[in-house]
Protein backbone atom coordinates (compact mmCIF):
# COMPACT_ATOMS: atom_id res chain seq x y z
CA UNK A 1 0.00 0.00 0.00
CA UNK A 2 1.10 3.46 -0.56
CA UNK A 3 2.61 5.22 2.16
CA UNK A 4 0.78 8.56 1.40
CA UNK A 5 -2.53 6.40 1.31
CA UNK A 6 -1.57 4.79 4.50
CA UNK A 7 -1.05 7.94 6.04
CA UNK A 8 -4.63 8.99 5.30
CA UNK A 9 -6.19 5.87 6.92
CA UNK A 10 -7.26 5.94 10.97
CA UNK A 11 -8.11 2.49 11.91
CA UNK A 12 -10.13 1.87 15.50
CA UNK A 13 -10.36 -1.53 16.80
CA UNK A 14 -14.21 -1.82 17.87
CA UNK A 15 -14.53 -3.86 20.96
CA UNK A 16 -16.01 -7.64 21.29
CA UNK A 17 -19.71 -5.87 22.63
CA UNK A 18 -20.83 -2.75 21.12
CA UNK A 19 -23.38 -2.41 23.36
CA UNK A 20 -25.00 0.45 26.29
CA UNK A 21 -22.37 -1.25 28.34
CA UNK A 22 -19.21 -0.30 26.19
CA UNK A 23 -17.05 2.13 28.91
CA UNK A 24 -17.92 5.66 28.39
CA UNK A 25 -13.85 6.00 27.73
CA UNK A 26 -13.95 3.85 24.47
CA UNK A 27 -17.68 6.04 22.93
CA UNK A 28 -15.69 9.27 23.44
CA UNK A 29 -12.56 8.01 21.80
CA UNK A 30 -15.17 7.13 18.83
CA UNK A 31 -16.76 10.31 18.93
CA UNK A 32 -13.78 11.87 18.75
CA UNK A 33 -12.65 10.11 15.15
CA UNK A 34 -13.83 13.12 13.32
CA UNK A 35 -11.70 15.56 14.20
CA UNK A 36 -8.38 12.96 13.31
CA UNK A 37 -6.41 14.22 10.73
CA UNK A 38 -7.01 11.37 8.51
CA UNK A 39 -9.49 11.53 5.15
CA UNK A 40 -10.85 7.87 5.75
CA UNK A 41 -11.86 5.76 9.18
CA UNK A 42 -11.82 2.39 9.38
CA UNK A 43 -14.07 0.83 11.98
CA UNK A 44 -12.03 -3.29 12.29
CA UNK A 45 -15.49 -5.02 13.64
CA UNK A 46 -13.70 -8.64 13.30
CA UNK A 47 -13.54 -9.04 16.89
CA UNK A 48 -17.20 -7.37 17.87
CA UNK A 49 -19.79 -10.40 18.70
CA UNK A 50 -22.33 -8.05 19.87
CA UNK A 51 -24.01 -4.68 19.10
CA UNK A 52 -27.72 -3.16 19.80
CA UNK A 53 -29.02 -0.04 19.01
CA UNK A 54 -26.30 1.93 21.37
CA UNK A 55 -24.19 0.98 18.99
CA UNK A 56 -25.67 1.66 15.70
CA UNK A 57 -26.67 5.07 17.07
CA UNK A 58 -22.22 5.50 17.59
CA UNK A 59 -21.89 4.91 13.99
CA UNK A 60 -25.00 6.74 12.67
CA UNK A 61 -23.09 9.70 14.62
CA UNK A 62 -19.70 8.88 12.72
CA UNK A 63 -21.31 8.77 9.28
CA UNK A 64 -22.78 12.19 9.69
CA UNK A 65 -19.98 13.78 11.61
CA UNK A 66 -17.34 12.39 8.84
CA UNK A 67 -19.49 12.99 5.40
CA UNK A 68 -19.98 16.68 6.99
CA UNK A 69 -16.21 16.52 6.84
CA UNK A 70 -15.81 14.88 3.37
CA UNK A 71 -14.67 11.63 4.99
CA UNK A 72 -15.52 8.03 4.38
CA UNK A 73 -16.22 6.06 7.03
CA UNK A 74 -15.39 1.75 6.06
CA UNK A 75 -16.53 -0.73 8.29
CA UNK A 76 -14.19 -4.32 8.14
CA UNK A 77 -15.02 -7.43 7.79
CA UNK A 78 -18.10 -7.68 10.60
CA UNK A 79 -19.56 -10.86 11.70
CA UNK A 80 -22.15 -12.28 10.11
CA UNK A 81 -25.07 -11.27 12.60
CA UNK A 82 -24.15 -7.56 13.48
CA UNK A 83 -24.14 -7.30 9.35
CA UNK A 84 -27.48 -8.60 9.29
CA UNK A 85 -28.42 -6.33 12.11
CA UNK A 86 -27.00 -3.62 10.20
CA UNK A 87 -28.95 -4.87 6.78
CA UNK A 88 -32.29 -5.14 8.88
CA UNK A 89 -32.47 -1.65 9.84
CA UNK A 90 -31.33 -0.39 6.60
CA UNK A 91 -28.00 1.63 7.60
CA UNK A 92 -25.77 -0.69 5.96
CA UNK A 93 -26.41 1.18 2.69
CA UNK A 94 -24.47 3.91 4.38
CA UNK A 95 -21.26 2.45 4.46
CA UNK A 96 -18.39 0.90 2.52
CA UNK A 97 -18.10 -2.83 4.26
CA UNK A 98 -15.21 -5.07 3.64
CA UNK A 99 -16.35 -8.72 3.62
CA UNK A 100 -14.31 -11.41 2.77
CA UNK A 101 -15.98 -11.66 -0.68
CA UNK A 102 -15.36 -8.46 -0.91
CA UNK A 103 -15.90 -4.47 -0.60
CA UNK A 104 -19.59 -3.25 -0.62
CA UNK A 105 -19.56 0.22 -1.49
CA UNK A 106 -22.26 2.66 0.29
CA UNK A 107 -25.37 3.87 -2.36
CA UNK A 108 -27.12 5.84 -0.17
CA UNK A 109 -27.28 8.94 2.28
CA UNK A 110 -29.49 8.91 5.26
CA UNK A 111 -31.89 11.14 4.16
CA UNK A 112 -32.39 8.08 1.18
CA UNK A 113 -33.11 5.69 3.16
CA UNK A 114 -36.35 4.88 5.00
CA UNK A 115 -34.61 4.72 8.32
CA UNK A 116 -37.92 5.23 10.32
CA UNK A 117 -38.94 6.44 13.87
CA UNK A 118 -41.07 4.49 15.50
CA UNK A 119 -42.89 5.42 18.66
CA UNK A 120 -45.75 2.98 21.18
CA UNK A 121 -47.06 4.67 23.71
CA UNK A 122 -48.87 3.18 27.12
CA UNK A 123 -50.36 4.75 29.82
CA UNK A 124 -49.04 4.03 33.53
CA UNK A 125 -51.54 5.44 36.06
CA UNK A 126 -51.67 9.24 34.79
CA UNK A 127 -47.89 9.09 33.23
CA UNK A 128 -47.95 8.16 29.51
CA UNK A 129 -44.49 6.34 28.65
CA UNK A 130 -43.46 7.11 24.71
CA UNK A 131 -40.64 3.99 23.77
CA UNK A 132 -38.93 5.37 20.87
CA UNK A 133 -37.24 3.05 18.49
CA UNK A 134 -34.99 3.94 15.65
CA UNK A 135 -33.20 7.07 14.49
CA UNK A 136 -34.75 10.70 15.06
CA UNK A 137 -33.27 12.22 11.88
CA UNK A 138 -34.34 15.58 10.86
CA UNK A 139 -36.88 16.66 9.53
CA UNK A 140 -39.01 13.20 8.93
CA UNK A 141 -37.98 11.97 12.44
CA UNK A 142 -39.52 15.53 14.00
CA UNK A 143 -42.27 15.46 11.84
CA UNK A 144 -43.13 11.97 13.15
CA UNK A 145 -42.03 12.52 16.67
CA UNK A 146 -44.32 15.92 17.00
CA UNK A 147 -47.70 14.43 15.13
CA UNK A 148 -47.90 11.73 17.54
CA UNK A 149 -46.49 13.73 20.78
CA UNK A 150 -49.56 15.88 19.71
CA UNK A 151 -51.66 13.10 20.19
CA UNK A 152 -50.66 11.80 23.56
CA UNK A 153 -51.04 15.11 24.82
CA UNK A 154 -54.76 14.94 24.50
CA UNK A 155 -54.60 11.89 26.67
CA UNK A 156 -52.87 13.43 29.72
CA UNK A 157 -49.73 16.55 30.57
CA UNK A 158 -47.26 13.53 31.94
CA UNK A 159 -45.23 12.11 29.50
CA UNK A 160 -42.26 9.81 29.82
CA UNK A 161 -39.63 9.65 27.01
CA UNK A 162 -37.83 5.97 26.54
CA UNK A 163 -34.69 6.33 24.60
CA UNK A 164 -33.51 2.50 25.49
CA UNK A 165 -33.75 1.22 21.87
CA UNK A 166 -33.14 5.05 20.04
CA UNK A 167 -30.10 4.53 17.76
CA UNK A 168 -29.39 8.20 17.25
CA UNK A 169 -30.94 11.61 17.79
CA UNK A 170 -29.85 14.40 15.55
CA UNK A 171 -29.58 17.83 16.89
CA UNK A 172 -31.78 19.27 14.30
CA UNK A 173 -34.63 17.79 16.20
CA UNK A 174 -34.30 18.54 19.96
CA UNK A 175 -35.94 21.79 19.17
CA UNK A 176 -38.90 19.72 18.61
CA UNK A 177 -38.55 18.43 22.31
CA UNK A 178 -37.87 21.35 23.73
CA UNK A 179 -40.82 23.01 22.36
CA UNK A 180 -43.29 20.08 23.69
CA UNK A 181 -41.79 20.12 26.75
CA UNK A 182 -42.28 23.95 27.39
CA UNK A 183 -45.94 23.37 26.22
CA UNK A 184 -46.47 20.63 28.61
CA UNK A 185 -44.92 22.90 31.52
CA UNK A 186 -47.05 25.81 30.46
CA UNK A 187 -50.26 23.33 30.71
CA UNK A 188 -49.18 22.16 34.82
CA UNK A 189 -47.61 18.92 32.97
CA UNK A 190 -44.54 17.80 32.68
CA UNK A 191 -41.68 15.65 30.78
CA UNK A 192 -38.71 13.20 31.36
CA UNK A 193 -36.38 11.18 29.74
CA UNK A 194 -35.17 7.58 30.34
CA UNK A 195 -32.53 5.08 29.26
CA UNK A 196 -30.90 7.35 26.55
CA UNK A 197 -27.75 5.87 25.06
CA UNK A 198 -24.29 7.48 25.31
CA UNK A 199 -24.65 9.42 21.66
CA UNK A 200 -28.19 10.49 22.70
CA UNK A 201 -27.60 11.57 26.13
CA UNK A 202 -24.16 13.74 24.25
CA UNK A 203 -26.48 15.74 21.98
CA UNK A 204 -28.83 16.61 25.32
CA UNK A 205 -25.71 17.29 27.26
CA UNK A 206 -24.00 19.41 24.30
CA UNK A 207 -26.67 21.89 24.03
CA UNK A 208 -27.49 22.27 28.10
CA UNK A 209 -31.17 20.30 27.56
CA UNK A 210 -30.49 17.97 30.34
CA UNK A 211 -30.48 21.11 32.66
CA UNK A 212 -34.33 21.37 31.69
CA UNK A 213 -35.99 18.02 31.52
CA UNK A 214 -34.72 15.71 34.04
CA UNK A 215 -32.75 12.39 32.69
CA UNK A 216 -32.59 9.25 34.45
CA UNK A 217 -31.19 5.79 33.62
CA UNK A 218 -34.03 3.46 34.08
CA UNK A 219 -37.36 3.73 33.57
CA UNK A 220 -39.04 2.82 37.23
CA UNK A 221 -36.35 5.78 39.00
CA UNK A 222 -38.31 7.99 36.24
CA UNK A 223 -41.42 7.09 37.29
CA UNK A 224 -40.69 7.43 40.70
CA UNK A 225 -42.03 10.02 43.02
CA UNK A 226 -43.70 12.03 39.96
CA UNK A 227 -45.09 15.43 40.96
């Protein structure tokens, strides 16, 4: 290989579970891949075994973060399962993959694929607890998010956000939250947030969001005590 083109190549071994529980150390190392002075990252998944939707939402983040940066993003040689994974929910079309039969080269851009939001609501006592699952991409992620938040407003002002299987959250929409949540306040309700990933709970952090609706880590200390 060329040494220029060497050069130009950051490789990060992912570890063997790419999971909520991966230390907080090794997401901010990966977060911080954008800003390396290399033009391509290569994410070696030979030796990951195990990924959920933490994990997917970690390299939703790089694929934006990079492409914003005109930088590819290759993903080597995963195992067979976390490429299925990756296949079921549509992303892998986002990414150049190495297999062993050989590279599959990214044809689309998240805003091409139908990478969609999906939200089930159910009421406990006079709390209503929203389980979002997916990615919350702007705008068709917001649009989604605020039609039905619109909806379960009409059936009480106590509503529970469950971030446990959200991939990713883009910035774009936490407007959208912050809005609801003010109009909830405004109306004597109110809103919190549960089980958000490590890339989630970053965006909320970023822009000071946690400082205004409370987070917690599990569902039942959100529920607890609600006044």
């Amino acid at each position: 290989m060329d040494e220029n083109l060497k050069e130009s190549v950051c490789t990060f071994k992912l570890p063997e579970r790419f999971t909520a529980d991966t230390p907080r150390n090794i997401i901010s190392e990966l977060q911080d891949l954008p800003e390396c002075d290399s033009s391509c990252v290569v994410l070696d998944m030979s030796a990951t075994t195990s990924m959920d939707s933490a994990g997917i939402g970690v390299l939703v983040f790089l694929y934006k973060e990079l492409t914003a940066k005109s930088k590819a993003l290759v993903l080597r040689r995963p195992h067979r399962n976390i490429y299925g994974l990756l296949m079921e929910t549509g992303i892998d079309r986002l990414f150049d993959v190495e297999l062993s039969s050989g590279l599959k080269k990214a044809d689309a851009g998240l805003s091409d694929l139908n990478v969609q939001l999906q939200m089930d609501a159910e009421m406990q006592g006079d709390i209503c607890v929203i389980a979002l699952k997916g990615v919350m991409n702007y705008p068709s992620g917001s649009m989604t998010f605020k039609k039905n938040m619109f909806l379960t407003l009409a059936a009480g002002n106590k509503v529970l956000l469950d971030f446990k299987e959200l991939a990713f959250f883009d910035s774009l929409s936490v407007g959208s939250v912050l809005r609801l949540s003010r109009l909830m306040i405004d109306s004597g309700g109110s809103m919190r947030i549960c089980c958000a990933n490590h890339v989630v709970r970053n965006v909320f952090e970023s822009l000071g969001v946690d400082a205004i609706i409370p987070f917690y880590d599990t569902k039942e200390a959100a529920l607890d005590n609600w006044k």
